[in-house]
C-alpha atoms as a PDB file:
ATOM      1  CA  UNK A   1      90.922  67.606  90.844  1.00  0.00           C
ATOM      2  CA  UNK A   2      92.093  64.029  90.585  1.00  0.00           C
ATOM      3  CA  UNK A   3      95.811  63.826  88.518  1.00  0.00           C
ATOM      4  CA  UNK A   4      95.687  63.310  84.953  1.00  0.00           C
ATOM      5  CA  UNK A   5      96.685  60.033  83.469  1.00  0.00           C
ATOM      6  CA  UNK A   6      98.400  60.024  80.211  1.00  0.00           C
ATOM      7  CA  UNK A   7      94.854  60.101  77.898  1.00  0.00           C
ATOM      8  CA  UNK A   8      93.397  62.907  79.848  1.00  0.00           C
ATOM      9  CA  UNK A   9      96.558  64.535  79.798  1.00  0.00           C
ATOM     10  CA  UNK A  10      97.102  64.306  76.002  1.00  0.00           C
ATOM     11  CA  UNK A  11      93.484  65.212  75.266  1.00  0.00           C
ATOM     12  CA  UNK A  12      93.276  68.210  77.477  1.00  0.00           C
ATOM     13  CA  UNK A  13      96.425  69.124  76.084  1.00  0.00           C
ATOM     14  CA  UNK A  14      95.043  69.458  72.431  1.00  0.00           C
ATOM     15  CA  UNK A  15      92.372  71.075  73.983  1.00  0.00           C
ATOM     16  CA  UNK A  16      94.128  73.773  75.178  1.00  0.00           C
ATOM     17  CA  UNK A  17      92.766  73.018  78.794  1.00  0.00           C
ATOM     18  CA  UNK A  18      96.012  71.652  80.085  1.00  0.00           C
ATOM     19  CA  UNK A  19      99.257  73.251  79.427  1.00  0.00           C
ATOM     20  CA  UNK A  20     101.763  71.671  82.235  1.00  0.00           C
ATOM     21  CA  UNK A  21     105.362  73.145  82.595  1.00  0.00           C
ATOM     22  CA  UNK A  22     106.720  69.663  82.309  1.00  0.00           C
ATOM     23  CA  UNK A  23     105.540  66.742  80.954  1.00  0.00           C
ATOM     24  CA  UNK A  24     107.090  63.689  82.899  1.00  0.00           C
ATOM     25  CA  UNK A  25     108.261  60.227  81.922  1.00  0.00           C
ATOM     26  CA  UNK A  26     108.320  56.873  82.615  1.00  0.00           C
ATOM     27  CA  UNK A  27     109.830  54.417  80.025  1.00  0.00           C
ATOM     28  CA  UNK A  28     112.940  54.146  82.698  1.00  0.00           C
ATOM     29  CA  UNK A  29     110.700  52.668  85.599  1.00  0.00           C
ATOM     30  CA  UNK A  30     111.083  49.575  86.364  1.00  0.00           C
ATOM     31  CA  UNK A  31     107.641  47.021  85.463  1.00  0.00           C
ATOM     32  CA  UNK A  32     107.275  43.618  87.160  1.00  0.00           C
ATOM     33  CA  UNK A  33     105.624  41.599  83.915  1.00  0.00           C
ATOM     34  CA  UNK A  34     104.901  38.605  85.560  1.00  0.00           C
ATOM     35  CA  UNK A  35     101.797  37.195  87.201  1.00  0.00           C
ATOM     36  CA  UNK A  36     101.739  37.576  91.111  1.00  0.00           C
ATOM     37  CA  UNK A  37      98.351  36.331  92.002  1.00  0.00           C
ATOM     38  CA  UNK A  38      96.496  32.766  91.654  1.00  0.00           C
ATOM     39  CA  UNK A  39      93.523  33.744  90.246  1.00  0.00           C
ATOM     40  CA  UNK A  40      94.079  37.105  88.292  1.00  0.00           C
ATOM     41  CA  UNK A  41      96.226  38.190  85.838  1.00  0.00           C
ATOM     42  CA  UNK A  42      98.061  41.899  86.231  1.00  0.00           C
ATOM     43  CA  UNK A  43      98.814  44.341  84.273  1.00  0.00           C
ATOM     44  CA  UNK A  44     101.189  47.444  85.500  1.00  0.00           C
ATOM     45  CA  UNK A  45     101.291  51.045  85.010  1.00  0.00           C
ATOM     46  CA  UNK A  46     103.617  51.031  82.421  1.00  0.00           C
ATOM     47  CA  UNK A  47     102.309  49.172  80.195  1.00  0.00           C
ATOM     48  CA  UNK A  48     101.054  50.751  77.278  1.00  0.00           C
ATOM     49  CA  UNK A  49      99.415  49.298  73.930  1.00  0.00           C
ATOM     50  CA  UNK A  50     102.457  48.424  71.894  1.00  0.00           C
ATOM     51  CA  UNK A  51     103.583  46.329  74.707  1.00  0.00           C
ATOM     52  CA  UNK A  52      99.880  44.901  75.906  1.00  0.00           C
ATOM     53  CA  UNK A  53     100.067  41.765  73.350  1.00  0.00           C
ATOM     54  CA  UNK A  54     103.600  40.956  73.417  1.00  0.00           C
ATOM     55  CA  UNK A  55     103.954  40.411  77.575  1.00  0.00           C
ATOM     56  CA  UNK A  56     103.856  37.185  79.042  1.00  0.00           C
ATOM     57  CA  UNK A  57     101.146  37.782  80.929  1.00  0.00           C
ATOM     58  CA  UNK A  58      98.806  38.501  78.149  1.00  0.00           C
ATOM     59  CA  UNK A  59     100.282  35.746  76.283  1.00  0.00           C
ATOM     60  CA  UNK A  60      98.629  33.100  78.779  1.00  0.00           C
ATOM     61  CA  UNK A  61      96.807  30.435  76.816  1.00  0.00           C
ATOM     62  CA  UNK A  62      94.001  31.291  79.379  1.00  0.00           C
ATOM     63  CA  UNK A  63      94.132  35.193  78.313  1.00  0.00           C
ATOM     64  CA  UNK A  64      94.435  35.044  75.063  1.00  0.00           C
ATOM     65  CA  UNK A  65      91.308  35.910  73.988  1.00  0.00           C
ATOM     66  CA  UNK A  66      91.432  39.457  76.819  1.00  0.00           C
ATOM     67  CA  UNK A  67      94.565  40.538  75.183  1.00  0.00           C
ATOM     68  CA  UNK A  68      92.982  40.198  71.197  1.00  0.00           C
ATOM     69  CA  UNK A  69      89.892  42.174  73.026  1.00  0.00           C
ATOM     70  CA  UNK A  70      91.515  44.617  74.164  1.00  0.00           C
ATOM     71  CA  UNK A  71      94.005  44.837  70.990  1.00  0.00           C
ATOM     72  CA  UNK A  72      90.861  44.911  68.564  1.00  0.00           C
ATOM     73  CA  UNK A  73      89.514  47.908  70.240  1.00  0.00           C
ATOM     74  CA  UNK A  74      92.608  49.860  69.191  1.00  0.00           C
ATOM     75  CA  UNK A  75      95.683  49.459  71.921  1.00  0.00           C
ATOM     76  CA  UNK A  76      98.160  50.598  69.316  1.00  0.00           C
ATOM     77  CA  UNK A  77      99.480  53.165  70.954  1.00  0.00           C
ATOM     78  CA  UNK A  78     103.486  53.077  71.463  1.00  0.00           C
ATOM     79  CA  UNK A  79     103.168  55.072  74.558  1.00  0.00           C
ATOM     80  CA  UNK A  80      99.782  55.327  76.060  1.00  0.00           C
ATOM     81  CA  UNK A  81      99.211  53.251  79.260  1.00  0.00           C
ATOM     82  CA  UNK A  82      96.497  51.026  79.746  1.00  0.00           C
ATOM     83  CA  UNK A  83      95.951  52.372  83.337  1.00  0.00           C
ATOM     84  CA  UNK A  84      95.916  56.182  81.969  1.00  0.00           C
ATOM     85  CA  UNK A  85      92.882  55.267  79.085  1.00  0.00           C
ATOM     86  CA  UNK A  86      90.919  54.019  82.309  1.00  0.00           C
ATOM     87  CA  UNK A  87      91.760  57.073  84.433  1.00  0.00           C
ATOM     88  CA  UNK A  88      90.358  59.009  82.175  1.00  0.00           C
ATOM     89  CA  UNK A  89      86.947  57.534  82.691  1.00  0.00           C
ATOM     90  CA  UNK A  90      85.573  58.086  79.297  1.00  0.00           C
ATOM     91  CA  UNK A  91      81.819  56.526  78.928  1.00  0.00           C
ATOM     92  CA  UNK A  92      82.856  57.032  75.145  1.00  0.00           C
ATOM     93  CA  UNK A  93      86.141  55.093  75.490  1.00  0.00           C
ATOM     94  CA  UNK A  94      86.431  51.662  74.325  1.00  0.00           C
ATOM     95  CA  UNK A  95      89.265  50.104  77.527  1.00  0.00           C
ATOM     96  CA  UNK A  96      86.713  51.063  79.837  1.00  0.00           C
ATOM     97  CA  UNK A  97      84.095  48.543  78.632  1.00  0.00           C
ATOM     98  CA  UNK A  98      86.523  45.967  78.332  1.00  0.00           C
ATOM     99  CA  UNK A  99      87.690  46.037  81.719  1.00  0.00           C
ATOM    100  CA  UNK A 100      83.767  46.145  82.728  1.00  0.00           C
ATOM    101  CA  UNK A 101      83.197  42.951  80.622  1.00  0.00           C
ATOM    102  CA  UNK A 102      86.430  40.970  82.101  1.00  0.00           C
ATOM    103  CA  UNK A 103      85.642  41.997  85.434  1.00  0.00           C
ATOM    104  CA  UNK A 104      89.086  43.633  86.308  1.00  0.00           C
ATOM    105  CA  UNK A 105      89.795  45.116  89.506  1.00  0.00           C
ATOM    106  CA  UNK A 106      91.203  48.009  89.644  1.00  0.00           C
ATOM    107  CA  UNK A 107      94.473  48.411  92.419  1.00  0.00           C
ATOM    108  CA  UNK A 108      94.869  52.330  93.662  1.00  0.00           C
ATOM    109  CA  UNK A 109      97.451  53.527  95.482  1.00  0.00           C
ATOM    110  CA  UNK A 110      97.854  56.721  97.269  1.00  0.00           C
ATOM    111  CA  UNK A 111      99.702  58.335 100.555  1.00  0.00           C
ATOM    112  CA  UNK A 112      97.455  56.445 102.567  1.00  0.00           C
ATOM    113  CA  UNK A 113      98.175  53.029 101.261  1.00  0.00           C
ATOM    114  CA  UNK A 114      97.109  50.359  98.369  1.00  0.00           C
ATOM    115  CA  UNK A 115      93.165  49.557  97.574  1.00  0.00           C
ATOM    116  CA  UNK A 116      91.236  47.688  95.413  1.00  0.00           C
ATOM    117  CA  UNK A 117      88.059  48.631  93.588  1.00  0.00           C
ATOM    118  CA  UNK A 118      85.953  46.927  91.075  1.00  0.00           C
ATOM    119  CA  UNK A 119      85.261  48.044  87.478  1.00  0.00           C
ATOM    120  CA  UNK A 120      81.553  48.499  88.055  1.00  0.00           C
ATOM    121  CA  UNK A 121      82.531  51.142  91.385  1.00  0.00           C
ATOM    122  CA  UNK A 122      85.534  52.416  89.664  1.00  0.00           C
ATOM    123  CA  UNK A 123      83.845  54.636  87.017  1.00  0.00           C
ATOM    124  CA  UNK A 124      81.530  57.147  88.893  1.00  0.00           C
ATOM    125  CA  UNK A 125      80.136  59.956  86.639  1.00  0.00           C
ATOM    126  CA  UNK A 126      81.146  61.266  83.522  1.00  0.00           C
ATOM    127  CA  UNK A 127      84.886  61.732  83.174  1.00  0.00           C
ATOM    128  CA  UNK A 128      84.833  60.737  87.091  1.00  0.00           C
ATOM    129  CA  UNK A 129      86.620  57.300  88.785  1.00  0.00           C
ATOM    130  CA  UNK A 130      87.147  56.296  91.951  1.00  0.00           C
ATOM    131  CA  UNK A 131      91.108  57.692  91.718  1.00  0.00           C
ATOM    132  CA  UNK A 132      91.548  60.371  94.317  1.00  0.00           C
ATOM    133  CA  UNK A 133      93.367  64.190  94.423  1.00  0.00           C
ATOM    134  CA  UNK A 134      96.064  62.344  96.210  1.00  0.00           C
ATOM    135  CA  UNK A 135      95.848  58.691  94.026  1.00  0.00           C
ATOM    136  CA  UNK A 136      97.382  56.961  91.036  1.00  0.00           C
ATOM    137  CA  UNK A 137      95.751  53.983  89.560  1.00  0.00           C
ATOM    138  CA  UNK A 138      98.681  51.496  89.588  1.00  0.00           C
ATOM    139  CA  UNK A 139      97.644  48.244  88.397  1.00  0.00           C
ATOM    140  CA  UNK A 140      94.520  45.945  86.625  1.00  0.00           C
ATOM    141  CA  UNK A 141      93.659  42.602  87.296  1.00  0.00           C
ATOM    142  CA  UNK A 142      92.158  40.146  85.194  1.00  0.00           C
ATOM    143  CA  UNK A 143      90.441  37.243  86.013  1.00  0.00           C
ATOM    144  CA  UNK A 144      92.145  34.276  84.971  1.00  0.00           C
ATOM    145  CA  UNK A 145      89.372  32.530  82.540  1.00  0.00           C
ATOM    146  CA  UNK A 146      90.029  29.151  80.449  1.00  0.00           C
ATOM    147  CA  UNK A 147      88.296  29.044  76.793  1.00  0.00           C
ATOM    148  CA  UNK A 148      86.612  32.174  77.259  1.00  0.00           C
ATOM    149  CA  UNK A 149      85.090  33.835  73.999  1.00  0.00           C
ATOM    150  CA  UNK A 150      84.764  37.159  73.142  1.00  0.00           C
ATOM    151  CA  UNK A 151      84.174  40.001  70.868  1.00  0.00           C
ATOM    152  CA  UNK A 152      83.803  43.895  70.497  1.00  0.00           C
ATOM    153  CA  UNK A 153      81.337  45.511  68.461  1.00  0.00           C
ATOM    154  CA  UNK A 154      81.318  49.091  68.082  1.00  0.00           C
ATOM    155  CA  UNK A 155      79.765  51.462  65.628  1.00  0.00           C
ATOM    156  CA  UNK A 156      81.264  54.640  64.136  1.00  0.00           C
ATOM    157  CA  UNK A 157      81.156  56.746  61.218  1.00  0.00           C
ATOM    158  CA  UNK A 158      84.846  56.535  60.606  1.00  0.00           C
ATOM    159  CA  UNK A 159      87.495  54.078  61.958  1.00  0.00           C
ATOM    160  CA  UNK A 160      89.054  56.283  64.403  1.00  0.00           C
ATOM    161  CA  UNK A 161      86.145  57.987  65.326  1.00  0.00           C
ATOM    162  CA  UNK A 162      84.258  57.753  69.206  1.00  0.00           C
ATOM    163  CA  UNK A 163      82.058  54.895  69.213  1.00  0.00           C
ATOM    164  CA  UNK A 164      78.399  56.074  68.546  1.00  0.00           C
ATOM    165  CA  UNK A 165      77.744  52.675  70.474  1.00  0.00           C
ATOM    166  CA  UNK A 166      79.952  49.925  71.598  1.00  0.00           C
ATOM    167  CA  UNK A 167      80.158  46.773  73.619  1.00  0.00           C
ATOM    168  CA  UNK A 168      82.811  44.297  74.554  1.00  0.00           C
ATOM    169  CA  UNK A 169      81.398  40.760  75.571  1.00  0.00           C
ATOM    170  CA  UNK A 170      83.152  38.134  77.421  1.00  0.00           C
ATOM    171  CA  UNK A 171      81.732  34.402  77.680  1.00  0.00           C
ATOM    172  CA  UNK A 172      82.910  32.024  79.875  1.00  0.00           C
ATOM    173  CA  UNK A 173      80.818  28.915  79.367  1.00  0.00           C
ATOM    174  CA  UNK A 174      77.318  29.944  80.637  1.00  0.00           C
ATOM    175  CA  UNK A 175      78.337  33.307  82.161  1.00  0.00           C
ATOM    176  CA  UNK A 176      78.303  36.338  80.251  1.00  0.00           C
ATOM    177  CA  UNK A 177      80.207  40.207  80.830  1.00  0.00           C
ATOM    178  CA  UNK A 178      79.064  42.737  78.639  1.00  0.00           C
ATOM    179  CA  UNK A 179      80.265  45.954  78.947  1.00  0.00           C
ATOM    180  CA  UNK A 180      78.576  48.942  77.189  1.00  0.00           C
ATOM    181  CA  UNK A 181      80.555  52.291  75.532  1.00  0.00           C
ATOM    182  CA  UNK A 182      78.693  55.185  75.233  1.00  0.00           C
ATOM    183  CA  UNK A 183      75.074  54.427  76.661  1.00  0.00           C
ATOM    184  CA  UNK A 184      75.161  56.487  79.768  1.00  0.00           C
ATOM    185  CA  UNK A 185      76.946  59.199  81.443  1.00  0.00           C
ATOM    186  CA  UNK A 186      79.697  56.659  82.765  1.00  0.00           C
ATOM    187  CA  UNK A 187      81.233  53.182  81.417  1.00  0.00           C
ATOM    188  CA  UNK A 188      78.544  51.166  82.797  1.00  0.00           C
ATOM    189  CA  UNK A 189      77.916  47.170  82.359  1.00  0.00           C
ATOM    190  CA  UNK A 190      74.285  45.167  80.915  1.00  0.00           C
ATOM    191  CA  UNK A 191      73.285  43.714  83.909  1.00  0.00           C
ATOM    192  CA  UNK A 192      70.334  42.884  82.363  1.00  0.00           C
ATOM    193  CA  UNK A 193      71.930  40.794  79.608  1.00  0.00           C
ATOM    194  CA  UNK A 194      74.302  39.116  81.709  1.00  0.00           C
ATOM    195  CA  UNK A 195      71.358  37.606  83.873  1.00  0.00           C
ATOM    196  CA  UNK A 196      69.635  36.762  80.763  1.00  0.00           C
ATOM    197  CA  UNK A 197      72.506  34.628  79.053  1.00  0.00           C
ATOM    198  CA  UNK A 198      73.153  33.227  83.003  1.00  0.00           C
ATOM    199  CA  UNK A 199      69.499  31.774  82.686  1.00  0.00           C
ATOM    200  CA  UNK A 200      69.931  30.102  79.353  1.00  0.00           C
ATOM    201  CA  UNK A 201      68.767  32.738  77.243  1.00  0.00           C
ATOM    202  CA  UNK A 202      69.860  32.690  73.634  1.00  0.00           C
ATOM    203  CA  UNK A 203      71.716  36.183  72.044  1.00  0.00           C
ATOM    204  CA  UNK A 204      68.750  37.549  70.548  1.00  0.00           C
ATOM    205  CA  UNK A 205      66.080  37.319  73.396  1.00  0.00           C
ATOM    206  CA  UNK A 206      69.034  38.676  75.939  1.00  0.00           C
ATOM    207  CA  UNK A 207      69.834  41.653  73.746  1.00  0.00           C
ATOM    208  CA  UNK A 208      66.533  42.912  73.781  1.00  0.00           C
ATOM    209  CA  UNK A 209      67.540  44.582  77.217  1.00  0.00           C
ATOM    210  CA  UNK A 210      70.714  45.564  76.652  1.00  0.00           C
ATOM    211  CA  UNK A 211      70.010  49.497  77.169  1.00  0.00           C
ATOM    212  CA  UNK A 212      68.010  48.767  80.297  1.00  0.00           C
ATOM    213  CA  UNK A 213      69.173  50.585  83.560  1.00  0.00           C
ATOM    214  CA  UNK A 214      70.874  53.000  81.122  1.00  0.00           C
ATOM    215  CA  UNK A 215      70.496  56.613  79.693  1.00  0.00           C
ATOM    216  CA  UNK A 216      72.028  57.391  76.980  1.00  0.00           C
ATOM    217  CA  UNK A 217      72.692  60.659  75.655  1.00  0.00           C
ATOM    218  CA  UNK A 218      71.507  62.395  72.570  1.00  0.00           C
ATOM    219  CA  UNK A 219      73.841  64.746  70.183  1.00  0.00           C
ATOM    220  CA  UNK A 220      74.948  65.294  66.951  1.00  0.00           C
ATOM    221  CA  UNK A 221      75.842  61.671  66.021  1.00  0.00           C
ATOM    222  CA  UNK A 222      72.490  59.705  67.541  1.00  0.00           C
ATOM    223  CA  UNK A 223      69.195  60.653  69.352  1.00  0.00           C
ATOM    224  CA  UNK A 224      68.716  58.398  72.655  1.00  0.00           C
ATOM    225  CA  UNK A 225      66.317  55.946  70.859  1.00  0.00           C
ATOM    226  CA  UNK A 226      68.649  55.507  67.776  1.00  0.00           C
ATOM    227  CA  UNK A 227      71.572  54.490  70.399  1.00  0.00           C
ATOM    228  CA  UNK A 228      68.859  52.533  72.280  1.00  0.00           C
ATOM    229  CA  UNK A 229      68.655  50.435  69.286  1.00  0.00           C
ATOM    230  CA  UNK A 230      72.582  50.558  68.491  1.00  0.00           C
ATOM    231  CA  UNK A 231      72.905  48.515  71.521  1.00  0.00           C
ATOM    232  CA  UNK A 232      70.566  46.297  71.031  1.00  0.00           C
ATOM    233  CA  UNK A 233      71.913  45.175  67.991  1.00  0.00           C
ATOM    234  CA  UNK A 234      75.764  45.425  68.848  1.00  0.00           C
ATOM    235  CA  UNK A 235      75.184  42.780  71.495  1.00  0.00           C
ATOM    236  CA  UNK A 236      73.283  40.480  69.398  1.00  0.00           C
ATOM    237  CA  UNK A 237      76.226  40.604  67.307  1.00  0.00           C
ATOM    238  CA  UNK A 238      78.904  40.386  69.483  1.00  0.00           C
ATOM    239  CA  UNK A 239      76.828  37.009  71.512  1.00  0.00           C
ATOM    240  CA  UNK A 240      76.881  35.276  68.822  1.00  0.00           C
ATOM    241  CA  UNK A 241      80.290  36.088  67.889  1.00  0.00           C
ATOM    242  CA  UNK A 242      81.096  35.196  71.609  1.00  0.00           C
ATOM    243  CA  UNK A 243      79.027  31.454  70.662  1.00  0.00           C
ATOM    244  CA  UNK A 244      75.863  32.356  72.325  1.00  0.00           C
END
């Protein structure tokens, strides 16, 4: 069993799945804030929500845009990390999809030394990432992108409520990332719709495949056609709000 990150550690806990005798913390360790690549942003493992919009790093006129993504889609949190909502691996969780769309890589560290892994190889299956028993995801990084557009479109029946369906869209001049929440049994991204926009396609005729390559499931909330649609129509919305 991989460790817990703070979101699956919190949620199993209210659960009653995970009772721990201690819960540790880490507002004491030290966080380098700062940028230490060329091309990529980074964001650590201690930075949580309340703390995602105000760093420098996120307040890069080139990132400005990544940080309002991923504050729209409800980093609030005082204490919950960034790296811990990805851990979890939630196809239902909004971060996931966001990190999908901005094409973050994901850096791991364990006993054995540091790695890097992609967002489209970090999530696996459902409530499964690439983190091993013996691993801690330690770090995201961003692509640095200038005038990129975005937006997140998600639809529930109540503001804090799971997304039935969600996307987040990126656009960076005439390449698109669009990553989709909820529409299969891991955070997965619209392949289809990315190569669509990339050959000049306008947001309506490269919506129309937004669910393909996926399989989405069917409860309570939606049946797989109804969220077949959802996402359809989310990305339509969230091109154009993107200015395709």
């Amino acid at each position: 069993m991989r460790p817990p990150g703070a979101a699956t550690a919190q949620i199993s806990g209210k659960a009653g799945a995970l009772v721990p005798p201690r819960t540790p913390g880490f507002r004491t360790i030290h966080t380098d804030e700062g940028s230490r690549y060329e091309n990529a942003h980074a964001v650590d493992d201690r930075c949580c929500g309340r703390r995602a919009h105000r760093i420098d790093v996120c307040r890069a006129s080139d990132l400005d845009r990544a940080s309002e993504l991923a504050a729209a889609v409800g980093l609030g949190a005082r204490t919950a990390t960034l790296v811990g909502s990805l851990s979890h691996g939630d196809p239902a969780s909004d971060l996931p999809a966001v990190a999908i769309a901005l094409g973050a890589t994901l850096v791991i560290k364990g006993a054995n030394g540091t790695r890097e892994v992609s967002s489209d190889d970090f999530f696996q299956g459902f409530l499964e990432t690439a983190v091993g028993p013996d691993e801690l995801l330690i770090e995201i990084k961003v692509p640095k992108m200038n005038g990129a557009k975005w937006s997140f479109q998600k639809f529930n029946r109540r503001a804090m409520d799971w997304a039935i369906v969600g996307c987040a869209v990126v656009v960076d001049g005439n390449k698109a990332g669009v990553g989709l929440v909820n529409m299969d049994s891991r955070p997965i991204r619209a392949s289809a719709v990315e190569a669509a926009i990339g050959g000049g396609a306008n947001a309506t005729d490269a919506a129309a495949s937004a669910d393909a390559g996926t399989e989405p499931p069917a409860d309570l909330n939606a049946s797989v056609e109804y969220r077949r649609h959802l996402a359809k129509v989310l990305v339509r919305r969230a091109l154009e709000e993107a200015g395709k």
